[in-house]
C-alpha atoms as a PDB file:
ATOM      1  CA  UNK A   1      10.463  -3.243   8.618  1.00  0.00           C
ATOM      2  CA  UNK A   2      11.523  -0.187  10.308  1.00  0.00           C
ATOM      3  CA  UNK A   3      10.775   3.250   8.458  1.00  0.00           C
ATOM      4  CA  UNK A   4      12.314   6.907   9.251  1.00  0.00           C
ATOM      5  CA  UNK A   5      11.221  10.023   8.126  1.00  0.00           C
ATOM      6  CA  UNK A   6      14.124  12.395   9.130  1.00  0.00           C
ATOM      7  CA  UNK A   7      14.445  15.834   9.288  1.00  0.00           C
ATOM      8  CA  UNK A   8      16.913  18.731   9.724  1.00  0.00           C
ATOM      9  CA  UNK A   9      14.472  20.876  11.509  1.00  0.00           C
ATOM     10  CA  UNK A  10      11.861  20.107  14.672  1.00  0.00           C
ATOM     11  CA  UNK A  11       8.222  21.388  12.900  1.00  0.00           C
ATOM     12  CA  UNK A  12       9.284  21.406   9.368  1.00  0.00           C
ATOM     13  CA  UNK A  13       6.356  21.166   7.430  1.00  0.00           C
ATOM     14  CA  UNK A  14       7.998  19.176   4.103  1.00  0.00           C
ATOM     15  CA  UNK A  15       9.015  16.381   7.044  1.00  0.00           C
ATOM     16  CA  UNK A  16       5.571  16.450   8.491  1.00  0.00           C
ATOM     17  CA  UNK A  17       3.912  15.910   5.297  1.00  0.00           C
ATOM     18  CA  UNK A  18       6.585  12.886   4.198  1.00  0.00           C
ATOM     19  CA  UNK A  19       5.569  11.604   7.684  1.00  0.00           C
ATOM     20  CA  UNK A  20       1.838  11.476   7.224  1.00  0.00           C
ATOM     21  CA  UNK A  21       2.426  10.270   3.613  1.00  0.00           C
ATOM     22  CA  UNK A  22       4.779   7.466   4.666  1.00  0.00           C
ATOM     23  CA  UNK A  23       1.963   6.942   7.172  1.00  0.00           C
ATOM     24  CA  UNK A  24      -0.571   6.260   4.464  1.00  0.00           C
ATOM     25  CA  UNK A  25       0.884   4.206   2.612  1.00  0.00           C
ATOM     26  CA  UNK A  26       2.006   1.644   5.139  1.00  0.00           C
ATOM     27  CA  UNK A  27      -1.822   1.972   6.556  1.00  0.00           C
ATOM     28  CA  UNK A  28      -2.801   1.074   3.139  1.00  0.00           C
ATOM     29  CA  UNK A  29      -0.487  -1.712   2.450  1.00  0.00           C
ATOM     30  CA  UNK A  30      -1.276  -2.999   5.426  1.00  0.00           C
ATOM     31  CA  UNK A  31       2.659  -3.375   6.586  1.00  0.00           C
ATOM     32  CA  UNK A  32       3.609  -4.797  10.090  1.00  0.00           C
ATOM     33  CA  UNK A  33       6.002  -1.324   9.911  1.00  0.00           C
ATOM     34  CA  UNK A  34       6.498   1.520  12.731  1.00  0.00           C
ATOM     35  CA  UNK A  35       7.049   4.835  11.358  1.00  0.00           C
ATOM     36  CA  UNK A  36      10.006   6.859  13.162  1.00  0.00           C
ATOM     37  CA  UNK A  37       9.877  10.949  13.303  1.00  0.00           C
ATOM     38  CA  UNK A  38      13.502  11.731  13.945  1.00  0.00           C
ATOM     39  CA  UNK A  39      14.497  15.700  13.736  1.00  0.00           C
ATOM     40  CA  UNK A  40      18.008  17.038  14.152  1.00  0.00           C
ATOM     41  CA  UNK A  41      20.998  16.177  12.304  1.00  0.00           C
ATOM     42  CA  UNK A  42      22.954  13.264  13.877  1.00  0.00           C
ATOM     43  CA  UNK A  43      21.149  10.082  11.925  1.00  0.00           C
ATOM     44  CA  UNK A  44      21.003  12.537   8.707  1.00  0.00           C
ATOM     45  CA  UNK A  45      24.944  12.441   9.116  1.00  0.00           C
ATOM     46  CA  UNK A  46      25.319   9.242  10.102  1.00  0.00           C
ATOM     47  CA  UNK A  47      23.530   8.409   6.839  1.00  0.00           C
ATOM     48  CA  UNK A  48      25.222  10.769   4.754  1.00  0.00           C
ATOM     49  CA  UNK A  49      21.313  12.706   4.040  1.00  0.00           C
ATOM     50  CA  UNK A  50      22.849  16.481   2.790  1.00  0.00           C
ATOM     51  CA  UNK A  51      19.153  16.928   1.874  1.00  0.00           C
ATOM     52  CA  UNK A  52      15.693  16.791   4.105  1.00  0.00           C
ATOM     53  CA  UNK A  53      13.298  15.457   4.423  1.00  0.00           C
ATOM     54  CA  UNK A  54      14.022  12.005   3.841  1.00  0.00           C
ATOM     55  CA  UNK A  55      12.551   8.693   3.976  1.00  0.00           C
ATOM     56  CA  UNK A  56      14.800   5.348   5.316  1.00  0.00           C
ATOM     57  CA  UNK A  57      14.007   1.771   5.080  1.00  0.00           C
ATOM     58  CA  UNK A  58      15.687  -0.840   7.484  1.00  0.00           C
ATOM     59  CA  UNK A  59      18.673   1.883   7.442  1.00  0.00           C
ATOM     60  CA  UNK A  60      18.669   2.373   3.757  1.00  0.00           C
ATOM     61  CA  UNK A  61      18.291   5.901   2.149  1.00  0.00           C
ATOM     62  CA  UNK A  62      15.212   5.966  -0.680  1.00  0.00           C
ATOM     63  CA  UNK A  63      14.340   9.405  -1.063  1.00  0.00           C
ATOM     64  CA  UNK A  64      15.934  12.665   0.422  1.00  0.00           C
ATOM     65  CA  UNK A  65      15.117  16.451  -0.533  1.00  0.00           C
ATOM     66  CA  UNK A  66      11.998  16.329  -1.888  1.00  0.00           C
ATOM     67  CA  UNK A  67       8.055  14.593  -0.936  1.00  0.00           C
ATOM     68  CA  UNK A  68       7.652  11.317  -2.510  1.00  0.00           C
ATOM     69  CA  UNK A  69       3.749  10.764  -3.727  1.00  0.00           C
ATOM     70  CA  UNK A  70       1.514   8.215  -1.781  1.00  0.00           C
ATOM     71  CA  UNK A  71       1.744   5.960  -4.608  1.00  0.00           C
ATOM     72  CA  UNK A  72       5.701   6.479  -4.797  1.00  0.00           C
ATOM     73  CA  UNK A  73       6.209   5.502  -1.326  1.00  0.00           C
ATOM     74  CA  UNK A  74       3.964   2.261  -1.778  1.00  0.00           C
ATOM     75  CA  UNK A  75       6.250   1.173  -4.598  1.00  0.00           C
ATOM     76  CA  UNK A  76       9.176   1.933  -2.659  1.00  0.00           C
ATOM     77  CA  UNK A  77       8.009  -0.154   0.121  1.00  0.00           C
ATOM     78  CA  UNK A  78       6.457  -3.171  -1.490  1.00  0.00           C
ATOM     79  CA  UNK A  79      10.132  -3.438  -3.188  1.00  0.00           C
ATOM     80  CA  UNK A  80      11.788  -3.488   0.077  1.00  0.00           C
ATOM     81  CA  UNK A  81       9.718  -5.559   1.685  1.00  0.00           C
ATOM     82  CA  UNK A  82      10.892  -9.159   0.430  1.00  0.00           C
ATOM     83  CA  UNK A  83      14.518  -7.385  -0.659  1.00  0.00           C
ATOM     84  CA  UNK A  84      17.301  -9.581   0.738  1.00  0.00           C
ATOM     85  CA  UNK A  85      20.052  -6.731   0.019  1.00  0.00           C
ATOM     86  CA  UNK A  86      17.920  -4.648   2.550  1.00  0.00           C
ATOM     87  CA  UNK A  87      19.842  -3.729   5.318  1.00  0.00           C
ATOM     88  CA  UNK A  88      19.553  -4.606   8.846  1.00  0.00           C
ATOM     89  CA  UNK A  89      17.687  -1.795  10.746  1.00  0.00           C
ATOM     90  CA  UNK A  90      20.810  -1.601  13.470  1.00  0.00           C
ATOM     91  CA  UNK A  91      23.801  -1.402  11.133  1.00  0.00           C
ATOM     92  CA  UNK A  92      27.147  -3.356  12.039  1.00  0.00           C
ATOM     93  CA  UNK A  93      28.720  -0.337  15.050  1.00  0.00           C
ATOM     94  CA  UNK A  94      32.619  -1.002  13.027  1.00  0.00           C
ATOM     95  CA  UNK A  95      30.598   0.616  10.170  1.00  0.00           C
ATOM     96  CA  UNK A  96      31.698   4.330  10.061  1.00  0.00           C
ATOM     97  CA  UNK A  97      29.220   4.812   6.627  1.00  0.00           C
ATOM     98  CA  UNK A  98      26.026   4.500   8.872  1.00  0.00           C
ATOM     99  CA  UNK A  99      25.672   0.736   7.259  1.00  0.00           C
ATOM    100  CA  UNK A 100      25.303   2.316   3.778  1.00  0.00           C
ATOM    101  CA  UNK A 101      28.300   0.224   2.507  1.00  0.00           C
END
């Protein structure tokens, strides 16, 4: 499982505190998942994110905008981590959507 916390801006603090969030609940679930830090805008447009910070699974988009709780990001995750429909983690490079088709 790869996991992204993205951001628009290097030092945000909203992104920062989705990062060490994201970071807890993995810990706690005890996922065999690497948590990604990645500031700028290129994989926010490549994603289609208008909002940060935001939080992608295997290259899928599951919260943008706004700080998911602890416990919100644990449900996310234990959903995705058995989900078939999850996408790969390097989406297909003929895919202009950033593999969100």
């Amino acid at each position: 499982m790869k996991i992204e916390v993205l951001g628009a801006v290097a030092g945000c603090a909203n992104c920062k505190k989705l990062l060490e969030q994201t970071i807890k609940a993995v810990e706690e679930l005890a996922l065999p998942a690497k948590v990604d830090y990645v500031s700028g805008t290129e994989r926010m447009l490549q994603l289609g994110i208008m909002q940060s910070p935001a939080l992608v699974v295997n290259g899928r988009v599951v919260a943008s905008g706004f700080i998911p709780s602890v416990g919100k990001i644990k449900t996310l995750l234990e959903g995705l981590k058995d989900d078939a429909s999850v996408l790969p983690s390097s989406p297909d490079s003929s895919c202009k959507c950033g593999g969100n088709c």
